[in-house]
PDB file of N, CA and C in Angstrom:
ATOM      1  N   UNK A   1     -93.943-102.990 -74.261  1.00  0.00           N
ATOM      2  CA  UNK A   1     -92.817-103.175 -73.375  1.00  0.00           C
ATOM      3  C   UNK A   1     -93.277-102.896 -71.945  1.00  0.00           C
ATOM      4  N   UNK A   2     -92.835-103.605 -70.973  1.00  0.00           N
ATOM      5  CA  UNK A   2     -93.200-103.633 -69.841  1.00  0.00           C
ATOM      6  C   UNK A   2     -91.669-102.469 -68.922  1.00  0.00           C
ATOM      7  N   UNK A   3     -92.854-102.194 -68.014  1.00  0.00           N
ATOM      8  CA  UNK A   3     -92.113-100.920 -67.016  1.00  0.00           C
ATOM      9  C   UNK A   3     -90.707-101.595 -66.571  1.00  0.00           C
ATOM     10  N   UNK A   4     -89.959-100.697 -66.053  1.00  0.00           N
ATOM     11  CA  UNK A   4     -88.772-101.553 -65.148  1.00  0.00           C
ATOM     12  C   UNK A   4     -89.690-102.000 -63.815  1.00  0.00           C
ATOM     13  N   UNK A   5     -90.865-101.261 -63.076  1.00  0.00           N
ATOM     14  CA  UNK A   5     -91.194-101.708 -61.862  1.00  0.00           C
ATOM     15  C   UNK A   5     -91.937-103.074 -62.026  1.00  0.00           C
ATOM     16  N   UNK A   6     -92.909-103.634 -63.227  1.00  0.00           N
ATOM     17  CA  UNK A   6     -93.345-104.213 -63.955  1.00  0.00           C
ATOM     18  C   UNK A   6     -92.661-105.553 -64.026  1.00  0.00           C
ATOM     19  N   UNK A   7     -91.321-105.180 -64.682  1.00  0.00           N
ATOM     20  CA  UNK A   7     -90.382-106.328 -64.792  1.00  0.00           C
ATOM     21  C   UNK A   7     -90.057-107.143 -63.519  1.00  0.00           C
ATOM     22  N   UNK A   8     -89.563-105.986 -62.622  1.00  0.00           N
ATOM     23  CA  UNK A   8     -89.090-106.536 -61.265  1.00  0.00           C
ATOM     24  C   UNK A   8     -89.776-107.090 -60.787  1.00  0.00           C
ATOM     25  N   UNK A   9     -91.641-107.092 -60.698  1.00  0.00           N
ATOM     26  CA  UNK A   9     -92.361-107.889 -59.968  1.00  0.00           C
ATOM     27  C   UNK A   9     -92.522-108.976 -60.783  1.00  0.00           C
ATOM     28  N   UNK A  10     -92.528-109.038 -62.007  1.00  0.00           N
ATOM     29  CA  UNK A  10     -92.268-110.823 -62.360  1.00  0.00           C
ATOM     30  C   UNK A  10     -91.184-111.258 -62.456  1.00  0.00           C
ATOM     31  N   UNK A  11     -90.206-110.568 -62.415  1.00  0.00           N
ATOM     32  CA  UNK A  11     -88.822-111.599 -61.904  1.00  0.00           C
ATOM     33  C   UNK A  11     -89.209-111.534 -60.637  1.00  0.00           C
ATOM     34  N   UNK A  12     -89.586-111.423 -59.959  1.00  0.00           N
ATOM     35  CA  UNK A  12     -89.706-111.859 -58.283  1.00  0.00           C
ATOM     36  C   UNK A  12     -90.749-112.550 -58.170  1.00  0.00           C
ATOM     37  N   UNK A  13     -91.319-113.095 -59.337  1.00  0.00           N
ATOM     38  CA  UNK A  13     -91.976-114.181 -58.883  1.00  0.00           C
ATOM     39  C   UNK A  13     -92.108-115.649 -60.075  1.00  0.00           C
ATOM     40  N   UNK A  14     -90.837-115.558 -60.413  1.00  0.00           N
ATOM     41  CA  UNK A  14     -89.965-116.268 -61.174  1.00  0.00           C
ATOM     42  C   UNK A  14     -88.723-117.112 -60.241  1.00  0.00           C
ATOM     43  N   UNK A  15     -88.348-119.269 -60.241  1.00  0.00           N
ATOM     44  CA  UNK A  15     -87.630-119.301 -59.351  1.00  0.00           C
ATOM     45  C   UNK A  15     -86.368-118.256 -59.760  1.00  0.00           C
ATOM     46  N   UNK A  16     -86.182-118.146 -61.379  1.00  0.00           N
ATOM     47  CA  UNK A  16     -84.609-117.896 -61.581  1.00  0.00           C
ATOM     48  C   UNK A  16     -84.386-116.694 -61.096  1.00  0.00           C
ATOM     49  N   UNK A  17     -85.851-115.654 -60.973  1.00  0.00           N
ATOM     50  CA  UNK A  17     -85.426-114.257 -60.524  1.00  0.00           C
ATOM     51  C   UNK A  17     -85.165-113.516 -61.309  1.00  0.00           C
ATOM     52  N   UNK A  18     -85.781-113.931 -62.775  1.00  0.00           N
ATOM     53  CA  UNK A  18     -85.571-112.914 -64.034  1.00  0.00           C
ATOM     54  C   UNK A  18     -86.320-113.339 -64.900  1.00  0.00           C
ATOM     55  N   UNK A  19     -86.700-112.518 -65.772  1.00  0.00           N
ATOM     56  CA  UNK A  19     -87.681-112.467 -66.932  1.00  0.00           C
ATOM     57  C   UNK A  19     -87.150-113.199 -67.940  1.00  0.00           C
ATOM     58  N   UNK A  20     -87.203-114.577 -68.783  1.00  0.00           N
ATOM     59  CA  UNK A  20     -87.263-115.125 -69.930  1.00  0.00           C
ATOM     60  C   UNK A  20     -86.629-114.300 -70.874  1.00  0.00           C
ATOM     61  N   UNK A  21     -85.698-114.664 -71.599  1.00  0.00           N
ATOM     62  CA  UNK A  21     -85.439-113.388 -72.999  1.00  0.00           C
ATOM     63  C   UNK A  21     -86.423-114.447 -74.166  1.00  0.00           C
ATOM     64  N   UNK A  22     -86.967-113.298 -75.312  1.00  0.00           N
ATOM     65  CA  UNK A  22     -87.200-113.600 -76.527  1.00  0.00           C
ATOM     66  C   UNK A  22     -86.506-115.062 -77.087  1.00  0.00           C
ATOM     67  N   UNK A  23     -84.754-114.966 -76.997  1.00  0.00           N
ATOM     68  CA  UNK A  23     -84.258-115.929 -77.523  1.00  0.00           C
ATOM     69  C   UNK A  23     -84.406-117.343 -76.895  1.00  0.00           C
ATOM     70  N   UNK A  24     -84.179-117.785 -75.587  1.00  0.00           N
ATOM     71  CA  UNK A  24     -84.963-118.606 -74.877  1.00  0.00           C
ATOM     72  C   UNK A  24     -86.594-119.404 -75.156  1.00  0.00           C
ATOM     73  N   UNK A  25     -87.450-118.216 -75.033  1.00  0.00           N
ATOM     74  CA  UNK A  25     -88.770-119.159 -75.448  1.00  0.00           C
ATOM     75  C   UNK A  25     -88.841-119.497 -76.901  1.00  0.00           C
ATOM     76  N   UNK A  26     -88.193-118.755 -77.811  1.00  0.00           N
ATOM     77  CA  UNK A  26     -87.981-119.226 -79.175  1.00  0.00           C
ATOM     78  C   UNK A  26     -87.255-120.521 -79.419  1.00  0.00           C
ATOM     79  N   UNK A  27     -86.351-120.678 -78.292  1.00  0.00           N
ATOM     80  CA  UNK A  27     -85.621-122.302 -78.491  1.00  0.00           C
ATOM     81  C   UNK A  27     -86.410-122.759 -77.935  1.00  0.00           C
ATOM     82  N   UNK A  28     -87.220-123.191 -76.614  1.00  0.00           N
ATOM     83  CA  UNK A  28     -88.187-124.047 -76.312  1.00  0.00           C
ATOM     84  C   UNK A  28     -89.499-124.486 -77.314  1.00  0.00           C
ATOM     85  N   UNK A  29     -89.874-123.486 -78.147  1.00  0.00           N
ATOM     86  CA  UNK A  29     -90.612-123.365 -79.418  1.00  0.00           C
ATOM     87  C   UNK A  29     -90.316-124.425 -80.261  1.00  0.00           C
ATOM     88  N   UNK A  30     -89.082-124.227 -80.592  1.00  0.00           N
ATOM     89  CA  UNK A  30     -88.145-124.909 -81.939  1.00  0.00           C
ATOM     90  C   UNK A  30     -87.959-126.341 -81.764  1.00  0.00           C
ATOM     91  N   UNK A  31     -87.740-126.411 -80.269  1.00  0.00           N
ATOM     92  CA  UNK A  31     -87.152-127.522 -80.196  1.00  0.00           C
ATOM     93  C   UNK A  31     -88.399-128.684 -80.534  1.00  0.00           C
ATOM     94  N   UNK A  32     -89.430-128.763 -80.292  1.00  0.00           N
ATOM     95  CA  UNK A  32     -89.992-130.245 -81.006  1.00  0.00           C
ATOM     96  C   UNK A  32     -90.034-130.276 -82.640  1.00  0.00           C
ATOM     97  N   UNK A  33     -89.924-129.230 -82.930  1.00  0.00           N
ATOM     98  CA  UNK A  33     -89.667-129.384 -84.790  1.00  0.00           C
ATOM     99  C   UNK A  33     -88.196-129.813 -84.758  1.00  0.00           C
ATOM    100  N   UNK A  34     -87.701-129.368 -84.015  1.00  0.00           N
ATOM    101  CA  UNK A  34     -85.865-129.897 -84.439  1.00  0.00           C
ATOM    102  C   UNK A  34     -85.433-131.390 -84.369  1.00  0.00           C
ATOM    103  N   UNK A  35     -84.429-131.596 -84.901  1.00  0.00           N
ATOM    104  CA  UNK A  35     -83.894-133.202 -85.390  1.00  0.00           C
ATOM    105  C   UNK A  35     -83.707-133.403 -84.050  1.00  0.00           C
ATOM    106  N   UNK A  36     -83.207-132.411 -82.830  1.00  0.00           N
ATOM    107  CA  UNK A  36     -82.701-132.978 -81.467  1.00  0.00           C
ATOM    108  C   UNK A  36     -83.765-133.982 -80.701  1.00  0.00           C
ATOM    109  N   UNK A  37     -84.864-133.697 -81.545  1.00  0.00           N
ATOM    110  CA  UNK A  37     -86.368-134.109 -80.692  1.00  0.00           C
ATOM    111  C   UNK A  37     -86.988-135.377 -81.055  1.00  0.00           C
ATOM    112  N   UNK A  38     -85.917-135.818 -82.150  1.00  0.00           N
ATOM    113  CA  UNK A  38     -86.456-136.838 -82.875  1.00  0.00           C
ATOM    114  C   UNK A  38     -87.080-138.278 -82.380  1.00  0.00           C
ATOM    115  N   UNK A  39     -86.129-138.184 -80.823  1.00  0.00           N
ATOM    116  CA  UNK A  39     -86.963-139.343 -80.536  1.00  0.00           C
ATOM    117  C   UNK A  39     -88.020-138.985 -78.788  1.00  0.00           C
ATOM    118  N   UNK A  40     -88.329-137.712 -79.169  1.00  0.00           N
ATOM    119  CA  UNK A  40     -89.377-137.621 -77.814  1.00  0.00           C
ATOM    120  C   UNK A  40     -90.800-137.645 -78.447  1.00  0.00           C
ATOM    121  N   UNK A  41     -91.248-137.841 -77.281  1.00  0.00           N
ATOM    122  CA  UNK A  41     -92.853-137.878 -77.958  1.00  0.00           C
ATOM    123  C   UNK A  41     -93.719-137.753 -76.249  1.00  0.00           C
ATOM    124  N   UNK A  42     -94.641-137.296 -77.144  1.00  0.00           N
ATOM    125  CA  UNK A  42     -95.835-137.128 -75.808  1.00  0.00           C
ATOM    126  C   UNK A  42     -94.774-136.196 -74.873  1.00  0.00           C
ATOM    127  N   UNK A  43     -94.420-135.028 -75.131  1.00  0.00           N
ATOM    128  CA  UNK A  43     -93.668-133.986 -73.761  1.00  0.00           C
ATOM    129  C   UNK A  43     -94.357-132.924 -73.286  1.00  0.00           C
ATOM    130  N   UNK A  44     -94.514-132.329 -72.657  1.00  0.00           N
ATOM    131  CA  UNK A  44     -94.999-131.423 -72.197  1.00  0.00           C
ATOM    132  C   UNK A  44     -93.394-130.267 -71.891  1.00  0.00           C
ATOM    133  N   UNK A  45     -93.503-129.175 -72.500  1.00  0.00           N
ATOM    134  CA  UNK A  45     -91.741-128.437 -72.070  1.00  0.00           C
ATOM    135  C   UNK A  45     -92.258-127.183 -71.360  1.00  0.00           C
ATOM    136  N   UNK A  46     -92.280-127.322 -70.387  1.00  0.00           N
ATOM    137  CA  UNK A  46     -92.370-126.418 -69.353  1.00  0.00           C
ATOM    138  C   UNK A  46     -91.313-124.789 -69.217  1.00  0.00           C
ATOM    139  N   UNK A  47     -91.658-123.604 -70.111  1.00  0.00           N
ATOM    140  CA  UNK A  47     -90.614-122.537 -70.341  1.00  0.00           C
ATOM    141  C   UNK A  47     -91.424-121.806 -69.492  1.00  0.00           C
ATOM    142  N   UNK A  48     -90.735-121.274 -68.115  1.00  0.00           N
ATOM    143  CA  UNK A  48     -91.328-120.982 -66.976  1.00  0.00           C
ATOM    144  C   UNK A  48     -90.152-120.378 -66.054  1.00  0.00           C
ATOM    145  N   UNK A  49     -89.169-120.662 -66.383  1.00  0.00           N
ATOM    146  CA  UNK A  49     -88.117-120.374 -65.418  1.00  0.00           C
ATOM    147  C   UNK A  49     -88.165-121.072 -63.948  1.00  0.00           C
ATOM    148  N   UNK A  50     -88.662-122.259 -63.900  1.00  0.00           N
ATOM    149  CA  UNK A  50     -88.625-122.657 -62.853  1.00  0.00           C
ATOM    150  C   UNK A  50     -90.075-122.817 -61.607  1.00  0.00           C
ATOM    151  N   UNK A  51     -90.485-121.714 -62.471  1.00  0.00           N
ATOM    152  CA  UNK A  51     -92.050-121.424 -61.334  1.00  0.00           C
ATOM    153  C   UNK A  51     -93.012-122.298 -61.231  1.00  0.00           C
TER     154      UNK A  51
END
């Protein structure tokens, strides 16, 4: 687990200004196995918050 001072300097250098939760990069994960994805191909999914 990362410090609170830790945290604050990568949310500040994040656009959204906050650290990613667990549940978030787990849906960016999921999503090319999922039926929603069925018709992408060749993607690149950028889970970054913006940066």
């Amino acid at each position: 687990m990362l410090s609170p001072e830790r945290q604050a300097k990568g949310a500040a250098a994040v656009a959204m200004g906050r650290v990613g939760t667990p549940e978030e990069v787990a849906s960016a994960v999921l999503y090319p196995a999922s039926p929603e994805a069925s018709y992408v191909t060749a993607a690149n999914l950028a889970v970054a918050g913006g940066a």
